[in-house]
C-alpha atoms as a PDB file:
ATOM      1  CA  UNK A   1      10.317   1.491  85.393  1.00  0.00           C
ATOM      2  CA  UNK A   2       8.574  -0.293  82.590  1.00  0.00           C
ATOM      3  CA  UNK A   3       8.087   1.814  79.540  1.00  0.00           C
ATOM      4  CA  UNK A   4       8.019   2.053  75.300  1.00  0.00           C
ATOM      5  CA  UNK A   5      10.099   3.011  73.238  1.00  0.00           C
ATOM      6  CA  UNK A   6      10.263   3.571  70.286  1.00  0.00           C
ATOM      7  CA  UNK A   7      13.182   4.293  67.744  1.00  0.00           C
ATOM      8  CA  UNK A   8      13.423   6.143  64.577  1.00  0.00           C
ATOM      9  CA  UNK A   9      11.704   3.940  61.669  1.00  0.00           C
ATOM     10  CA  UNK A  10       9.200   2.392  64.329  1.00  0.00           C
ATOM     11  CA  UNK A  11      10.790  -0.238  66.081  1.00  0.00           C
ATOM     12  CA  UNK A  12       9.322  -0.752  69.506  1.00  0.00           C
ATOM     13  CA  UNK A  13      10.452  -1.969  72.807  1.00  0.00           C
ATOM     14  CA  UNK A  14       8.746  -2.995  76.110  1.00  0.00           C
ATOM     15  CA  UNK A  15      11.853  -1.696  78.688  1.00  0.00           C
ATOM     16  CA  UNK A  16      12.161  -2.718  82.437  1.00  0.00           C
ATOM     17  CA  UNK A  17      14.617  -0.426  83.804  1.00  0.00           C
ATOM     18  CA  UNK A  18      15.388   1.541  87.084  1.00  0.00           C
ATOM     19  CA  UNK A  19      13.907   5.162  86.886  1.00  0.00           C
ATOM     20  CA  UNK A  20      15.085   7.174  84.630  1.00  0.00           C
ATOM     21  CA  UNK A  21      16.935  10.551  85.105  1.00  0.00           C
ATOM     22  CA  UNK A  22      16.342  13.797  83.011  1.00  0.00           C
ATOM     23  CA  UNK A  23      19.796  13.221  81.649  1.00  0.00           C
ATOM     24  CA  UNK A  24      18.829   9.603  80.733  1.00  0.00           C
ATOM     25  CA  UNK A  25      15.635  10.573  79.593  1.00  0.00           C
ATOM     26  CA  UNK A  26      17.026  12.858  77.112  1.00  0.00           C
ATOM     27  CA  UNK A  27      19.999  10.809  76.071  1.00  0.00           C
ATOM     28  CA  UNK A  28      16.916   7.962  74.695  1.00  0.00           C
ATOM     29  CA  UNK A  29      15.330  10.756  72.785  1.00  0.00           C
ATOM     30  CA  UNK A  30      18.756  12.710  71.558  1.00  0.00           C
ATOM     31  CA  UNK A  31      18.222  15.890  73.464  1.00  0.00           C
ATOM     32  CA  UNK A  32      15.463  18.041  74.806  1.00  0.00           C
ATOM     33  CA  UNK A  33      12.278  16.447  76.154  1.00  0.00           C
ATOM     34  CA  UNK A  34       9.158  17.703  75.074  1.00  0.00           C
ATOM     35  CA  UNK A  35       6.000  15.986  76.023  1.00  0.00           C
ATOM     36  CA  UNK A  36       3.589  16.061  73.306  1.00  0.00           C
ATOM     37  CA  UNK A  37       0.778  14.091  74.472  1.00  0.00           C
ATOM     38  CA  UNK A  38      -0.851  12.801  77.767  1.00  0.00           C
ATOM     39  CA  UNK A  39      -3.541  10.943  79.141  1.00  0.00           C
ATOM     40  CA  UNK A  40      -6.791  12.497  80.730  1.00  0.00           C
ATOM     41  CA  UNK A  41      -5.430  13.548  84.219  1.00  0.00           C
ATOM     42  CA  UNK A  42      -8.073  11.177  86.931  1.00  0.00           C
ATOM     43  CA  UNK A  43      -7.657  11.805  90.334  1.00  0.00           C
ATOM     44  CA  UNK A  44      -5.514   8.692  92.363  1.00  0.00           C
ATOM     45  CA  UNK A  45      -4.188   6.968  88.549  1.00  0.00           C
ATOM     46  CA  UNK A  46      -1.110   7.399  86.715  1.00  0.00           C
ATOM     47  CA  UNK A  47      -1.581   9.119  83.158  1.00  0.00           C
ATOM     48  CA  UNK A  48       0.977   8.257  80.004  1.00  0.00           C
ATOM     49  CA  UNK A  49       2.863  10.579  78.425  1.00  0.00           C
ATOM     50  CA  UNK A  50       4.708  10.659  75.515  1.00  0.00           C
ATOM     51  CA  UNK A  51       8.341  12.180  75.514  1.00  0.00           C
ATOM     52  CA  UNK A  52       9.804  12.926  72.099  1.00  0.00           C
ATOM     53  CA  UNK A  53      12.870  15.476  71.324  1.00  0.00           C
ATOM     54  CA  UNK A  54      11.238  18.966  71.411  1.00  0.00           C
ATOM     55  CA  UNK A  55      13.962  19.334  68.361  1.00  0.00           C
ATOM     56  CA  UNK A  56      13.423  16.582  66.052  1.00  0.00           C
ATOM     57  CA  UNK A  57      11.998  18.823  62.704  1.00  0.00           C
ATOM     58  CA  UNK A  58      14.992  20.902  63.693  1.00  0.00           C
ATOM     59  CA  UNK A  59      17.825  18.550  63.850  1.00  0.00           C
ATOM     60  CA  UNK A  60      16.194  16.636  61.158  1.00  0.00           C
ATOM     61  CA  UNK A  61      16.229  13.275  62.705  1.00  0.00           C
ATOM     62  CA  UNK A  62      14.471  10.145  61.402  1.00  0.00           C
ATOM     63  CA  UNK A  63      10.966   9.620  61.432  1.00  0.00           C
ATOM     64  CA  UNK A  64      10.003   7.246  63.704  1.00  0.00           C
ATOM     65  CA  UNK A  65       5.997   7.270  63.726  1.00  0.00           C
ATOM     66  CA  UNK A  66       3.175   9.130  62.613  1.00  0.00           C
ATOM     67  CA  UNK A  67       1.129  10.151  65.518  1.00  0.00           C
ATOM     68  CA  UNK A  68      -2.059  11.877  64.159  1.00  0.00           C
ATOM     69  CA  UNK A  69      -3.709  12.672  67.363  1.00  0.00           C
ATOM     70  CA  UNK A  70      -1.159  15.553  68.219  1.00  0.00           C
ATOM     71  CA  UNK A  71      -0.294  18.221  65.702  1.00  0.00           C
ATOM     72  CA  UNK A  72       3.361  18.077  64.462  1.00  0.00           C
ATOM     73  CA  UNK A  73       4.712  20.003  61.407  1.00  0.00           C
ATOM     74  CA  UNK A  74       3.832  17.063  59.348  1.00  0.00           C
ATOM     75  CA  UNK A  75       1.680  14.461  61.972  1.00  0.00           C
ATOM     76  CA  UNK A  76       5.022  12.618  62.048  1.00  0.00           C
ATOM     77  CA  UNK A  77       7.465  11.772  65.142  1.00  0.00           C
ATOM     78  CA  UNK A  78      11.155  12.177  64.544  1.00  0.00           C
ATOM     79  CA  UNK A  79      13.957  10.687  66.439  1.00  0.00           C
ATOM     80  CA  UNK A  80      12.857   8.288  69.527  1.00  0.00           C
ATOM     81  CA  UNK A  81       9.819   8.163  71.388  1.00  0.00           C
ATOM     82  CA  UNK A  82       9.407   7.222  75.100  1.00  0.00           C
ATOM     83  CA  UNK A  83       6.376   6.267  76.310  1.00  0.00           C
ATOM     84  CA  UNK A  84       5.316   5.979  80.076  1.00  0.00           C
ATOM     85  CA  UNK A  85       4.002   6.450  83.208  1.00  0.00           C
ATOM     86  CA  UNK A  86       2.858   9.236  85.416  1.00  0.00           C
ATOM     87  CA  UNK A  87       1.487   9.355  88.839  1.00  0.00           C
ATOM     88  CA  UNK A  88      -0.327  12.176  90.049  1.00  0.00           C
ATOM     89  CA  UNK A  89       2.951  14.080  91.409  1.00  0.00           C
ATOM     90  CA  UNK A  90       4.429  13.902  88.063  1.00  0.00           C
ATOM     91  CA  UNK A  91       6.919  11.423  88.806  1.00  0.00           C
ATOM     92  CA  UNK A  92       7.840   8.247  86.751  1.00  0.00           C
ATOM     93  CA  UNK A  93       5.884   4.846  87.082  1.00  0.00           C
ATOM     94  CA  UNK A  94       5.515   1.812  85.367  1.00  0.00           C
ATOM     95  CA  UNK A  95       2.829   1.722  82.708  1.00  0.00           C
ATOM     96  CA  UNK A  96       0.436  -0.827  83.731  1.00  0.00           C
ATOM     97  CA  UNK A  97      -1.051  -3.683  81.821  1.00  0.00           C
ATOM     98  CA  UNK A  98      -4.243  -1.836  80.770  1.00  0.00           C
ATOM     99  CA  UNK A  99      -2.101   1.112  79.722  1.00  0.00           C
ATOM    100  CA  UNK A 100       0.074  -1.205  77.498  1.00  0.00           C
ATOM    101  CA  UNK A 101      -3.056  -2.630  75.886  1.00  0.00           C
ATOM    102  CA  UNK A 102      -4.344   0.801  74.529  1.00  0.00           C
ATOM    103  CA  UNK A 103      -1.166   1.660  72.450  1.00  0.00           C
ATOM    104  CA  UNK A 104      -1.055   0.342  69.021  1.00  0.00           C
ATOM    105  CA  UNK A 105       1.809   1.088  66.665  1.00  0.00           C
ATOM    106  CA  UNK A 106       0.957  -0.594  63.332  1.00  0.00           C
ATOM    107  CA  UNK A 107       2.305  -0.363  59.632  1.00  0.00           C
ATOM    108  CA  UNK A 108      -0.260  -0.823  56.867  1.00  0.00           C
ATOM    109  CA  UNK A 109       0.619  -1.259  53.220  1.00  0.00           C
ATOM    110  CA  UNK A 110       2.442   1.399  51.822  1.00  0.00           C
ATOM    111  CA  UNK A 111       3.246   3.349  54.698  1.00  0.00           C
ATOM    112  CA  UNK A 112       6.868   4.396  55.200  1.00  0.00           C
ATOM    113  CA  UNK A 113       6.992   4.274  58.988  1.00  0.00           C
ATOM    114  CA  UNK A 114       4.241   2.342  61.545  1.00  0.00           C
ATOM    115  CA  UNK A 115       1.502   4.696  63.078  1.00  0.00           C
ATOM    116  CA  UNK A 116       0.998   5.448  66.574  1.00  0.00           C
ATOM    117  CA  UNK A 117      -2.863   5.332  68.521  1.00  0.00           C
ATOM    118  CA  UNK A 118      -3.551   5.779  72.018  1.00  0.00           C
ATOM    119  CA  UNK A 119      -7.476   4.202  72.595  1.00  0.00           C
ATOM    120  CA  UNK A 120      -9.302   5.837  75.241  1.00  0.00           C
END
């Protein structure tokens, strides 16, 4: 399964990688998976998703991105991110090419940690 991810401080990783399981899954993000952001849902395509642990804030784990199009205590990601496929049964798949080419994850000058977008 191809996929991002994306570790505490914003360091970012194209992955190639059998299908994950939910323990794997949760062992990249350091516990429980929440997903805190998908793609539109369109009948016969995969959607991305984006897996981060559901208790980051809590645990107080690094920041790894600030993600301002989903609400978060303070817009910011903690701990690892994974970013990736769905299809339309909800199982894992490879993010495609044009999926890949709508994710930015930038720093500007100044900022602490890079910033995550997701183009429509």
């Amino acid at each position: 399964m191809r996929y991002l991810y994306i570790t505490a401080m914003g360091f970012v990783t194209l992955r190639d990688e059998p299908p994950l399981t939910l323990t794997a899954l949760q062992d990249l993000v350091g516990g429980y998976l929440e997903e805190i952001f998908s793609t539109e849902r369109v009948p016969g395509a995969t959607r991305m998703a984006v897996l981060d642990n559901e208790e980051g804030v809590l645990l107080n784990l690094a920041p790894s991105v600030r993600f301002p199009q989903v609400y978060s205590v303070d817009g910011v990601l903690r701990g690892a991110v994974v970013i990736m496929g769905v299809d339309e049964q909800g199982d894992q798949t490879d993010l495609t090419d044009q999926q890949l080419a709508r994710v930015t994850v930038r720093s500007l000058p100044g900022d602490t940690f890079p910033t995550l977008h997701i183009s429509d």
